[in-house]
PDB file of N, CA and C in Angstrom:
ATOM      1  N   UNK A   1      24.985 111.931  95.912  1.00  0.00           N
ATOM      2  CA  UNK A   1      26.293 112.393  96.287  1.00  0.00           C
ATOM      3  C   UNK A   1      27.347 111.506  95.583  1.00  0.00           C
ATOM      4  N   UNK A   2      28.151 112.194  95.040  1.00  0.00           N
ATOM      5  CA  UNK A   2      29.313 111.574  94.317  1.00  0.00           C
ATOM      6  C   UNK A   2      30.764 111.074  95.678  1.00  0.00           C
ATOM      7  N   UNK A   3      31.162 109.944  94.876  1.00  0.00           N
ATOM      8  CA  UNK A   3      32.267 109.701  95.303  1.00  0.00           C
ATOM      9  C   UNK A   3      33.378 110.404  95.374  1.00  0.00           C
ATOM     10  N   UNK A   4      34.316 110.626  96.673  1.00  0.00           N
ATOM     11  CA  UNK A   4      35.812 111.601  95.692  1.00  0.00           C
ATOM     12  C   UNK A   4      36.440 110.790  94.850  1.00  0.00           C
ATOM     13  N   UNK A   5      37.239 111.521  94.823  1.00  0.00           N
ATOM     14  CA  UNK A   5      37.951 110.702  93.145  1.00  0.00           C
ATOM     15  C   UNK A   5      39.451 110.608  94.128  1.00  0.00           C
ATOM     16  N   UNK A   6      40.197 109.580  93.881  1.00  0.00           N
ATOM     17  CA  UNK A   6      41.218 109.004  94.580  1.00  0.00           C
ATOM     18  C   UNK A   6      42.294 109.195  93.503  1.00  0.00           C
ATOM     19  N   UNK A   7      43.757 109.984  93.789  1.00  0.00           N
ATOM     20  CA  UNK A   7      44.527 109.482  92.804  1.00  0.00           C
ATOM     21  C   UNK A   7      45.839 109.895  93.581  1.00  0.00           C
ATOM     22  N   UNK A   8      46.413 108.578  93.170  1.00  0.00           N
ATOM     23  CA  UNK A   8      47.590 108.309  93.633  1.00  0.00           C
ATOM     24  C   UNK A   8      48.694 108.357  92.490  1.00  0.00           C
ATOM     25  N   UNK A   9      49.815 109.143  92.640  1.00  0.00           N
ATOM     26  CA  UNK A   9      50.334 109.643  91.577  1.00  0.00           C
ATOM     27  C   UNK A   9      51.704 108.159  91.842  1.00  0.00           C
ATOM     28  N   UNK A  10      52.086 107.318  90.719  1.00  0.00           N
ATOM     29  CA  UNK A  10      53.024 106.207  90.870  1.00  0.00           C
ATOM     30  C   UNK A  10      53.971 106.457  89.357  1.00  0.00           C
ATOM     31  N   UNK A  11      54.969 106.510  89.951  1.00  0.00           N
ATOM     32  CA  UNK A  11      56.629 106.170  88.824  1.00  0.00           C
ATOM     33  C   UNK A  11      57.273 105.250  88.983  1.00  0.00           C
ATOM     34  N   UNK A  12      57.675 105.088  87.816  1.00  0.00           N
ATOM     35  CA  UNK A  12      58.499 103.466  87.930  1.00  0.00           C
ATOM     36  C   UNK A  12      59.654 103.679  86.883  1.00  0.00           C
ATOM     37  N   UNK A  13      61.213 103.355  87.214  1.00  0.00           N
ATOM     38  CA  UNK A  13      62.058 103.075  87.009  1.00  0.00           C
ATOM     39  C   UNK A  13      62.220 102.333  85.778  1.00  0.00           C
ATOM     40  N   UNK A  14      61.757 101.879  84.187  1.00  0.00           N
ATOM     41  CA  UNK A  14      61.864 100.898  83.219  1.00  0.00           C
ATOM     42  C   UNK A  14      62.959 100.657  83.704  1.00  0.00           C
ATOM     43  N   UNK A  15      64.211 101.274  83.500  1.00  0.00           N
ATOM     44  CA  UNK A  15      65.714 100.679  83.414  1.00  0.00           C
ATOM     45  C   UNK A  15      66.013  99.416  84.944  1.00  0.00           C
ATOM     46  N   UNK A  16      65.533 100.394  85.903  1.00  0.00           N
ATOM     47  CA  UNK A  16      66.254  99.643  86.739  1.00  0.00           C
ATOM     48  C   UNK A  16      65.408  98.535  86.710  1.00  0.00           C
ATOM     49  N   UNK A  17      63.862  98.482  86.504  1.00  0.00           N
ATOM     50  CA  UNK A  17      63.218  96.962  86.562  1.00  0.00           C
ATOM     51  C   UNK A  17      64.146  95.848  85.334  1.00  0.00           C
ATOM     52  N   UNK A  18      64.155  96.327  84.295  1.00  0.00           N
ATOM     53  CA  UNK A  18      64.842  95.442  83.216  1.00  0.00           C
ATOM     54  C   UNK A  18      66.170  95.328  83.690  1.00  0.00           C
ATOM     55  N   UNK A  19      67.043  95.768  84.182  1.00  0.00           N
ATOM     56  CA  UNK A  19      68.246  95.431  84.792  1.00  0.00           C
ATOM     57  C   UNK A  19      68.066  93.997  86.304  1.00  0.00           C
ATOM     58  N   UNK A  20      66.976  94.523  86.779  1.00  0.00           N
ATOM     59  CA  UNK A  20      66.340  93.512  87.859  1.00  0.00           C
ATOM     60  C   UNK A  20      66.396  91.839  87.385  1.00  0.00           C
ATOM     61  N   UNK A  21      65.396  92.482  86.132  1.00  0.00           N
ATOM     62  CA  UNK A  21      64.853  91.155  85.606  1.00  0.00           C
ATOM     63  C   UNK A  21      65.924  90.622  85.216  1.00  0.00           C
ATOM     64  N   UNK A  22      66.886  91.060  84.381  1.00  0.00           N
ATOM     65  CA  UNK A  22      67.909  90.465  84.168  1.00  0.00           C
ATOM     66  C   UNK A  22      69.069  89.758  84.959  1.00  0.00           C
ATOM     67  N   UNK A  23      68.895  90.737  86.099  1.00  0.00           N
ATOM     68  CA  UNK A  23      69.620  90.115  86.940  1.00  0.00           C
ATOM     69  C   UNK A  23      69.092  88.584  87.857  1.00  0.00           C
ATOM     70  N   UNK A  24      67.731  88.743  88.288  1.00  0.00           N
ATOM     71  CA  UNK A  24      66.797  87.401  88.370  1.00  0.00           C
ATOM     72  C   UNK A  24      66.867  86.523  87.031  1.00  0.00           C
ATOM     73  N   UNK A  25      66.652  86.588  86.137  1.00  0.00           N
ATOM     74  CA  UNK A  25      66.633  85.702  85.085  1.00  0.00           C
ATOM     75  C   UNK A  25      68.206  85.014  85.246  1.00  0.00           C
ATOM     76  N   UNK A  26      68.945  85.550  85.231  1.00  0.00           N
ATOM     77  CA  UNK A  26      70.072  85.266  85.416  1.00  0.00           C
ATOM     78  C   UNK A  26      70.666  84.271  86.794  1.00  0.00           C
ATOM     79  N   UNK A  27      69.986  84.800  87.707  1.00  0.00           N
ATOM     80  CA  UNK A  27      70.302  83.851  88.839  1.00  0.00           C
ATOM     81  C   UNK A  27      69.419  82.595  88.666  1.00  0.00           C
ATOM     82  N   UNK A  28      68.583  82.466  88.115  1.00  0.00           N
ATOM     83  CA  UNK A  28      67.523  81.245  88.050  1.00  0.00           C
ATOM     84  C   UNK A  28      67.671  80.535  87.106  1.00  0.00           C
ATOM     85  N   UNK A  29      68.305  80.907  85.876  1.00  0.00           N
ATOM     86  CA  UNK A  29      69.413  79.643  85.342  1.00  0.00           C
ATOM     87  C   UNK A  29      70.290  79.342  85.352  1.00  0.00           C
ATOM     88  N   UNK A  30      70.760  79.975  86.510  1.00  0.00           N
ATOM     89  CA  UNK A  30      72.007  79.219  87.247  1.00  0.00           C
ATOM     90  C   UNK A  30      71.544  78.248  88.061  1.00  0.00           C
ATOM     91  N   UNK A  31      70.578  78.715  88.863  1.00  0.00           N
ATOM     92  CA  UNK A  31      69.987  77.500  90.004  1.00  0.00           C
ATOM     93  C   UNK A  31      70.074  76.405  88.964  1.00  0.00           C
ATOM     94  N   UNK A  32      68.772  76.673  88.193  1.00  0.00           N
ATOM     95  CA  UNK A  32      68.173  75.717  87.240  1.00  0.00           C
ATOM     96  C   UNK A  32      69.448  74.495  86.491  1.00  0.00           C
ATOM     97  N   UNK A  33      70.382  75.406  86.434  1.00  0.00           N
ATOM     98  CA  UNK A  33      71.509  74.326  85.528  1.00  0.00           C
ATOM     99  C   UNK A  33      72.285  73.580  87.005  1.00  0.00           C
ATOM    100  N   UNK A  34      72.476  74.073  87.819  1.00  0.00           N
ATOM    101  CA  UNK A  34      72.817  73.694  89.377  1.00  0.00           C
ATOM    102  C   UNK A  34      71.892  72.170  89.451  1.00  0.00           C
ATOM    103  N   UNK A  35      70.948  72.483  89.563  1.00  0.00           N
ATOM    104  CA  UNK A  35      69.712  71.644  89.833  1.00  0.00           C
ATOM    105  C   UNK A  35      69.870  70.341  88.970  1.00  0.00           C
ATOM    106  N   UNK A  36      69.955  70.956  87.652  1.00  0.00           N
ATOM    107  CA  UNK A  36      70.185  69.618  86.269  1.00  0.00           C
ATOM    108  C   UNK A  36      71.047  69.309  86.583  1.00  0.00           C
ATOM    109  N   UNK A  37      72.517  69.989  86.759  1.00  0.00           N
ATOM    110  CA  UNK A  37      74.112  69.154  87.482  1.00  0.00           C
ATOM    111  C   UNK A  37      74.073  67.769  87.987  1.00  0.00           C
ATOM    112  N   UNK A  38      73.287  68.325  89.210  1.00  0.00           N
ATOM    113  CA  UNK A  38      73.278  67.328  90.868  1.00  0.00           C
ATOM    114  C   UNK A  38      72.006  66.448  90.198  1.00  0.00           C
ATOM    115  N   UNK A  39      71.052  66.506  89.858  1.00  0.00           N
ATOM    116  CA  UNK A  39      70.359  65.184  89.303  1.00  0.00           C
ATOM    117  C   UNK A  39      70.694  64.533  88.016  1.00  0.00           C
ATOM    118  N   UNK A  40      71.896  64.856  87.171  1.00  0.00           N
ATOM    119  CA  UNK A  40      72.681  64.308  86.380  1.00  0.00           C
ATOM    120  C   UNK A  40      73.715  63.295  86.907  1.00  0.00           C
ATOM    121  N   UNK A  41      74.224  63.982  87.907  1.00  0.00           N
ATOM    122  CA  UNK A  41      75.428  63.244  88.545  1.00  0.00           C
ATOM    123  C   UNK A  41      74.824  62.354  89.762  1.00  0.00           C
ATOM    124  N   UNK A  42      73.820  62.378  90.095  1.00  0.00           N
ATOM    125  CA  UNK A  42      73.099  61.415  90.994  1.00  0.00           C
ATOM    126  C   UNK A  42      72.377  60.182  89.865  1.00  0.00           C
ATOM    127  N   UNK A  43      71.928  60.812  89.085  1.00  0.00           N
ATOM    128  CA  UNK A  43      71.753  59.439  88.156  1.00  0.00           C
ATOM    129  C   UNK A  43      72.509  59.208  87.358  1.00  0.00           C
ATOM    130  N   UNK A  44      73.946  59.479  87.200  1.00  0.00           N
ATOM    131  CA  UNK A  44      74.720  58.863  86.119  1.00  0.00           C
ATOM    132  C   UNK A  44      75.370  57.722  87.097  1.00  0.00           C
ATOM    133  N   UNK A  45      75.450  57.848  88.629  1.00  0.00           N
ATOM    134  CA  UNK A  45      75.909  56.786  89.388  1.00  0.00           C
ATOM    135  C   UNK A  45      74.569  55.573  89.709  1.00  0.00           C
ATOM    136  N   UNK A  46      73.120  55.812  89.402  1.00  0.00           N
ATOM    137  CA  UNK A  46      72.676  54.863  89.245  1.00  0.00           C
ATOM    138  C   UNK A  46      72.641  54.235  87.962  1.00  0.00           C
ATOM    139  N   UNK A  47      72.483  54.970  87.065  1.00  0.00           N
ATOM    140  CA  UNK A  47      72.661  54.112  85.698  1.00  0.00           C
ATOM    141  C   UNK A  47      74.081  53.218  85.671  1.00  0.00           C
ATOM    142  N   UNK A  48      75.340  53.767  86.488  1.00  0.00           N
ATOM    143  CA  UNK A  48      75.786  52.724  86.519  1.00  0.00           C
ATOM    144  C   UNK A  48      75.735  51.646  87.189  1.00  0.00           C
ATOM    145  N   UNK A  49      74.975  51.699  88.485  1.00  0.00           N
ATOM    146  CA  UNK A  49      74.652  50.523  89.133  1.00  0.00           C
ATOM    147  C   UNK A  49      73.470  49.713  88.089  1.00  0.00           C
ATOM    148  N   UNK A  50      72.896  50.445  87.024  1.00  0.00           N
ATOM    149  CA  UNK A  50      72.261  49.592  86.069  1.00  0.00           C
ATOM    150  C   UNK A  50      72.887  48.401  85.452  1.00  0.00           C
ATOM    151  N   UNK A  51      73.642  48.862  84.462  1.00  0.00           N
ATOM    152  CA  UNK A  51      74.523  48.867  83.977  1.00  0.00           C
ATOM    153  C   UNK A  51      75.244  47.429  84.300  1.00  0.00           C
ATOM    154  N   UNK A  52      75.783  48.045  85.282  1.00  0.00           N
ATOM    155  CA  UNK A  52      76.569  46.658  86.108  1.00  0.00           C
ATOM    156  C   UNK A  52      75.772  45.636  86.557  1.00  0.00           C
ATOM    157  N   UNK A  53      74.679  45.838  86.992  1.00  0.00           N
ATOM    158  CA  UNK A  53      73.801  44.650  87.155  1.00  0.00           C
ATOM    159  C   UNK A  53      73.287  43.673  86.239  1.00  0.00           C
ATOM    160  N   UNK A  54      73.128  44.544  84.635  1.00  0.00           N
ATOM    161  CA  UNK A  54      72.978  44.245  83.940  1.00  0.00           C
ATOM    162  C   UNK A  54      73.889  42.797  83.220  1.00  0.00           C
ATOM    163  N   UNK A  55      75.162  43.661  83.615  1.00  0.00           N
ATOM    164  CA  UNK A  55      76.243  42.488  82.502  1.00  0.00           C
ATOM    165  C   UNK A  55      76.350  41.637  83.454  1.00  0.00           C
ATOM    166  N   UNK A  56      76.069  41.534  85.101  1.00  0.00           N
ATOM    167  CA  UNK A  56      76.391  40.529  86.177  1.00  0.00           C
ATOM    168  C   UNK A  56      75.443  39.262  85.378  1.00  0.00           C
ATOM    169  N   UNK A  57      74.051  39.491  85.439  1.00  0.00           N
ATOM    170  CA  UNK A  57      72.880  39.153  84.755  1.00  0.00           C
ATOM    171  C   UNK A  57      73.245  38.504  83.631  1.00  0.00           C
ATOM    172  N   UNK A  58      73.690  38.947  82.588  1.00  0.00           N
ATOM    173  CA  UNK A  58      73.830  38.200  81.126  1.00  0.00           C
ATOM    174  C   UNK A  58      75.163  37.261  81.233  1.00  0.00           C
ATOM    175  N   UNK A  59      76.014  38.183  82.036  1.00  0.00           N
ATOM    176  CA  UNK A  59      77.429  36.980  82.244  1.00  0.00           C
ATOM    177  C   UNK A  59      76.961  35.645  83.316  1.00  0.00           C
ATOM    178  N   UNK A  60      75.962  35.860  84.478  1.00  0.00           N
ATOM    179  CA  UNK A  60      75.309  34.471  84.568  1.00  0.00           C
ATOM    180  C   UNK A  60      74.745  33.736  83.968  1.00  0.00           C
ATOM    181  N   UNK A  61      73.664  34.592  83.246  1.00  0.00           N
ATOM    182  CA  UNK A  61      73.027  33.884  81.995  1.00  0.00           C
ATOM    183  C   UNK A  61      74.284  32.795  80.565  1.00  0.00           C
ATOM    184  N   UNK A  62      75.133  33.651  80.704  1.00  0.00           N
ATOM    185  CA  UNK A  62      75.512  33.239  79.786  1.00  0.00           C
ATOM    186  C   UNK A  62      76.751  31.901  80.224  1.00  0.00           C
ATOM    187  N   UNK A  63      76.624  31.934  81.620  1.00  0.00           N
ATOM    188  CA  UNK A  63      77.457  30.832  82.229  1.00  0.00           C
ATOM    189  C   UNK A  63      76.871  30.143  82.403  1.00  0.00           C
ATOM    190  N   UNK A  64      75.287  29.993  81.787  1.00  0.00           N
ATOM    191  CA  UNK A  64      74.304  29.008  82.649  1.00  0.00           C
ATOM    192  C   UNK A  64      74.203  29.080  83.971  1.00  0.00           C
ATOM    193  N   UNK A  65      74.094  29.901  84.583  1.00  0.00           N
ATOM    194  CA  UNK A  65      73.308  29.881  86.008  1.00  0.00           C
ATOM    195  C   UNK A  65      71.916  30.167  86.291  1.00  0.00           C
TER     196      UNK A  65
END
């Protein structure tokens, strides 16, 4: 005895998926540059606490301490 045969008839939209995608692609390098922003600007205030520690360091050094 044979199996029935199953068929499910499916359409799909190309346009509106590529409009989708575009529209997702689009929101996710926004996050993405969001994301680089705030860990740019969170480490440009430690590099300056580098920074400054740094010349504290060589200006003792260089006072002899």
């Amino acid at each position: 005895m044979s199996a029935p045969s199953l068929r499910i008839p499916i359409s799909v939209d190309l346009e509106k998926f590529r409009d989708q995608m575009k529209q997702t692609s689009s929101l996710a390098g926004t996050a993405t540059r969001q994301i680089a922003k705030q860990f740019l600007d969170m480490n440009k205030d430690l590099a300056k606490d580098a920074i400054f520690a740094t010349m504290a360091r060589g200006a003792l050094d260089l006072a002899g301490k």
